[in-house]
C-alpha atoms as a PDB file:
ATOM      1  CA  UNK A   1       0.000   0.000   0.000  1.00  0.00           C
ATOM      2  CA  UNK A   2       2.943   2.848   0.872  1.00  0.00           C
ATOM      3  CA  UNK A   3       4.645   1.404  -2.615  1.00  0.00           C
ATOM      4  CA  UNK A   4       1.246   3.007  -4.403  1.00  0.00           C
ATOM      5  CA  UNK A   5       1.194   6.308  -2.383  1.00  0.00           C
ATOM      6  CA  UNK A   6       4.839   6.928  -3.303  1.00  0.00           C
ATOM      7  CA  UNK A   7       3.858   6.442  -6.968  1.00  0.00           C
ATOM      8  CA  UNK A   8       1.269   9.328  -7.345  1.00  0.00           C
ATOM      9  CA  UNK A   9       2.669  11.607  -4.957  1.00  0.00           C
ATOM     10  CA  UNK A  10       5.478  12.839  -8.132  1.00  0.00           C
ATOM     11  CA  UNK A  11       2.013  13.100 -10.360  1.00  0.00           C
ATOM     12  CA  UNK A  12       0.042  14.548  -8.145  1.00  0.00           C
ATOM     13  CA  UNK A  13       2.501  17.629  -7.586  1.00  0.00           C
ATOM     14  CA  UNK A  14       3.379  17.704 -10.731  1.00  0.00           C
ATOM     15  CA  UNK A  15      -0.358  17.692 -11.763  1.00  0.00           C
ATOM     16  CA  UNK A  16      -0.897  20.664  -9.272  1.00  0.00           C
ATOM     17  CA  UNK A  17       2.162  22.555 -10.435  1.00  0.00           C
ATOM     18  CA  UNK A  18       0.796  22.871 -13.869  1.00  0.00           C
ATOM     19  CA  UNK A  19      -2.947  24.075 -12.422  1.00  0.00           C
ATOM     20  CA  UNK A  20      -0.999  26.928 -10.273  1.00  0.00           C
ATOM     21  CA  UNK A  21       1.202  28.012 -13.169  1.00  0.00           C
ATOM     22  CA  UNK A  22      -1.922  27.962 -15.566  1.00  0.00           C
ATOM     23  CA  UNK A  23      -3.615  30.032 -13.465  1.00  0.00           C
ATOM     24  CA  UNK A  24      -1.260  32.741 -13.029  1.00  0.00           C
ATOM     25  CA  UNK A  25      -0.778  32.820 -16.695  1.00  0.00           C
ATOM     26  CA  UNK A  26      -4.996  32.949 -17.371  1.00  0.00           C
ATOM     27  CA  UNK A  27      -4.941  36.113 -15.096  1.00  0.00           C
ATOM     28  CA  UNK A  28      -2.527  37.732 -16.686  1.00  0.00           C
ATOM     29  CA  UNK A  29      -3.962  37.436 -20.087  1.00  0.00           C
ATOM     30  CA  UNK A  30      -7.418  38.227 -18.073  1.00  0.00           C
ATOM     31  CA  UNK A  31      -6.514  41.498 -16.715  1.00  0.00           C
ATOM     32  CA  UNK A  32      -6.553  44.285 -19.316  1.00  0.00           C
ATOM     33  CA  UNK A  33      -3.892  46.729 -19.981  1.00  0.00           C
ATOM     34  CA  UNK A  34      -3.866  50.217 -18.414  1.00  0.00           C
ATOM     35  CA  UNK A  35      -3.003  51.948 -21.875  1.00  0.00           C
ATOM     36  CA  UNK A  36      -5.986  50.715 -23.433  1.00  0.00           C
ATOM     37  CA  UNK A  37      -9.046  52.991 -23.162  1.00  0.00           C
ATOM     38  CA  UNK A  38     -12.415  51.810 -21.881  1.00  0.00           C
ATOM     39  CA  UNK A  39     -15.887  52.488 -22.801  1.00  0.00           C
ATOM     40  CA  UNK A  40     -15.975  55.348 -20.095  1.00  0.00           C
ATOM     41  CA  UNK A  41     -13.182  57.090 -21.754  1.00  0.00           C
ATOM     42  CA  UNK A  42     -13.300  60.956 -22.337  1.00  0.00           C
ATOM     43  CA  UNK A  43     -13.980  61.187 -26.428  1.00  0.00           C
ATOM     44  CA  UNK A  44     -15.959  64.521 -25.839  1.00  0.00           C
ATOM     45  CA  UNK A  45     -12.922  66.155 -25.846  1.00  0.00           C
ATOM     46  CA  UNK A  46     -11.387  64.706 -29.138  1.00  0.00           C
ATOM     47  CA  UNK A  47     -11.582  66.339 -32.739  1.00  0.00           C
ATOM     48  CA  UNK A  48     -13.080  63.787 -35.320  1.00  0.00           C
ATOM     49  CA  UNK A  49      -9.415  63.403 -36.758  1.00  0.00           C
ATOM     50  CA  UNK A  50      -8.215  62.295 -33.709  1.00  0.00           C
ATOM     51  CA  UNK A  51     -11.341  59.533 -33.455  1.00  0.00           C
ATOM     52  CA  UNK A  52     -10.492  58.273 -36.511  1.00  0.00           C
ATOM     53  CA  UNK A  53      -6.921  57.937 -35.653  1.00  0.00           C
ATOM     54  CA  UNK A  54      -7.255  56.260 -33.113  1.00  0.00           C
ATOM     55  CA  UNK A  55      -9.541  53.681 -34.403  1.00  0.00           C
ATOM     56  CA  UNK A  56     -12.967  54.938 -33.601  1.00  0.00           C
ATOM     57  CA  UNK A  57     -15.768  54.433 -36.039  1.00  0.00           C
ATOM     58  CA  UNK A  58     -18.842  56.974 -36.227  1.00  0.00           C
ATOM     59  CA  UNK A  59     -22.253  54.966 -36.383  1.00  0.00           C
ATOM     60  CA  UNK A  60     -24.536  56.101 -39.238  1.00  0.00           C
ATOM     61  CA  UNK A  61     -27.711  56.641 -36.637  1.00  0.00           C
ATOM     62  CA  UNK A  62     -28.193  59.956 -34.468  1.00  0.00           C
ATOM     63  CA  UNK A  63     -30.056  59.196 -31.278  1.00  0.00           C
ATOM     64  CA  UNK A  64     -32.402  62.102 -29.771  1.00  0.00           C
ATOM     65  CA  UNK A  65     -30.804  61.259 -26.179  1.00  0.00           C
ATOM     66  CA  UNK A  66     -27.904  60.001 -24.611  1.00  0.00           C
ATOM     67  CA  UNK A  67     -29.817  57.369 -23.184  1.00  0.00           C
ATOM     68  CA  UNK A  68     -30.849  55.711 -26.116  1.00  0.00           C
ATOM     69  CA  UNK A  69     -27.240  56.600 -27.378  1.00  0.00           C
ATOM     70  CA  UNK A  70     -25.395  54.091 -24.506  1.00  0.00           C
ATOM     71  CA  UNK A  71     -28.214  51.503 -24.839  1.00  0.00           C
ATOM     72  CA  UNK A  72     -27.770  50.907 -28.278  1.00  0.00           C
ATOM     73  CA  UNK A  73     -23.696  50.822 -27.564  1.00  0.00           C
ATOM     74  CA  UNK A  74     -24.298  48.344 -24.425  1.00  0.00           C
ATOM     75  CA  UNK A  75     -26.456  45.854 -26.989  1.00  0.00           C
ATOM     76  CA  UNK A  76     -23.323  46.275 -29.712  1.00  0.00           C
ATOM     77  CA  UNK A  77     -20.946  45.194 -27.201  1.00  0.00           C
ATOM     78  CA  UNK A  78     -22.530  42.535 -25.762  1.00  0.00           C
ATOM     79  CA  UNK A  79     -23.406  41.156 -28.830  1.00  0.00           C
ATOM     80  CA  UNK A  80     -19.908  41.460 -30.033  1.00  0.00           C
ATOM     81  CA  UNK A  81     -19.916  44.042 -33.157  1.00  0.00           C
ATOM     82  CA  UNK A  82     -17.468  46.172 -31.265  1.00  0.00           C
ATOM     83  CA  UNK A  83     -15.628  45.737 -28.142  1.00  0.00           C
ATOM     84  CA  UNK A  84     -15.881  49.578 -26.868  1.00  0.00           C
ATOM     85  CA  UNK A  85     -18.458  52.130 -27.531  1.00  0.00           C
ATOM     86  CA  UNK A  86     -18.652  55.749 -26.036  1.00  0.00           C
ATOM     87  CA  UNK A  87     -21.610  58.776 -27.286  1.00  0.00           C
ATOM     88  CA  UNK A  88     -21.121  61.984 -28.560  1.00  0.00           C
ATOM     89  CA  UNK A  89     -23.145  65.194 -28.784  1.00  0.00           C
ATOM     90  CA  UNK A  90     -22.558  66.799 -32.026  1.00  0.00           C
ATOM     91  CA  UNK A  91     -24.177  69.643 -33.783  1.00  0.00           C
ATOM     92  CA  UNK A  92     -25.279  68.655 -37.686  1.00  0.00           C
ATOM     93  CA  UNK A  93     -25.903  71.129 -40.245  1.00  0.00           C
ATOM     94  CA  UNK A  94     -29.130  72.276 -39.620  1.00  0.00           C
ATOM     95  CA  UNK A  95     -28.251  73.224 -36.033  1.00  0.00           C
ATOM     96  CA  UNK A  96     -29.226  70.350 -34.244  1.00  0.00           C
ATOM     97  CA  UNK A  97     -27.755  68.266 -31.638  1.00  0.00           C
ATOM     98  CA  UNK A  98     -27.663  64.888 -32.037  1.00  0.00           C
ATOM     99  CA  UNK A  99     -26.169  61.774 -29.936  1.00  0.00           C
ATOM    100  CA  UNK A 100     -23.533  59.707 -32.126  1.00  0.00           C
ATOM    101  CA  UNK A 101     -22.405  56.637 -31.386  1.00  0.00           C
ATOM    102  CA  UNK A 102     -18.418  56.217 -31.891  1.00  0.00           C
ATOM    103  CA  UNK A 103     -17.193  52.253 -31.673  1.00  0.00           C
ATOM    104  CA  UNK A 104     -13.968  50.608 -31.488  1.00  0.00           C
END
């Protein structure tokens, strides 16, 4: 019986060796960067050059409120079209202001 327990104690540490060191490694890849921005991030104050520099796509629908604006980005991202959304108030032509949706 002790010749057995001597066996698969080697396996058994080496078995929870690789669980610890694949764990560490999925939290790492699990924890986003600091330098990327989130969908709380400050686009009010950006030109539409620098959106589109930096990799943000304008919507082609307006919304009336910014509401309806951050619903409609919510539903996008957790249906997967775009991983980060954030709403803009811009003024069009005629002199209205509009909500637009900018994704990433």
């Amino acid at each position: 019986m002790k010749s057995r327990a001597f066996r698969l104690a080697p396996a058994v540490a080496a078995l929870t060796a690789g669980l610890l060191l694949a764990g560490a490694s999925g939290a790492a890849v699990a924890t986003p960067s600091e330098n990327s921005p989130s969908a709380s991030s400050d686009t009010a104050n950006k030109s539409d050059n620098e959106l589109a520099r930096a990799g943000w796509q304008v919507r082609s629908k307006w919304y009336h409120d910014q509401g309806c604006c951050y619903e409609a980005g919510n539903l996008g991202q957790h249906y997967g079209d775009w991983h980060e959304y954030d709403c803009k108030r811009k003024q069009d032509n005629h002199g209205h202001r509009w909500w637009w949706l900018y994704t990433k």
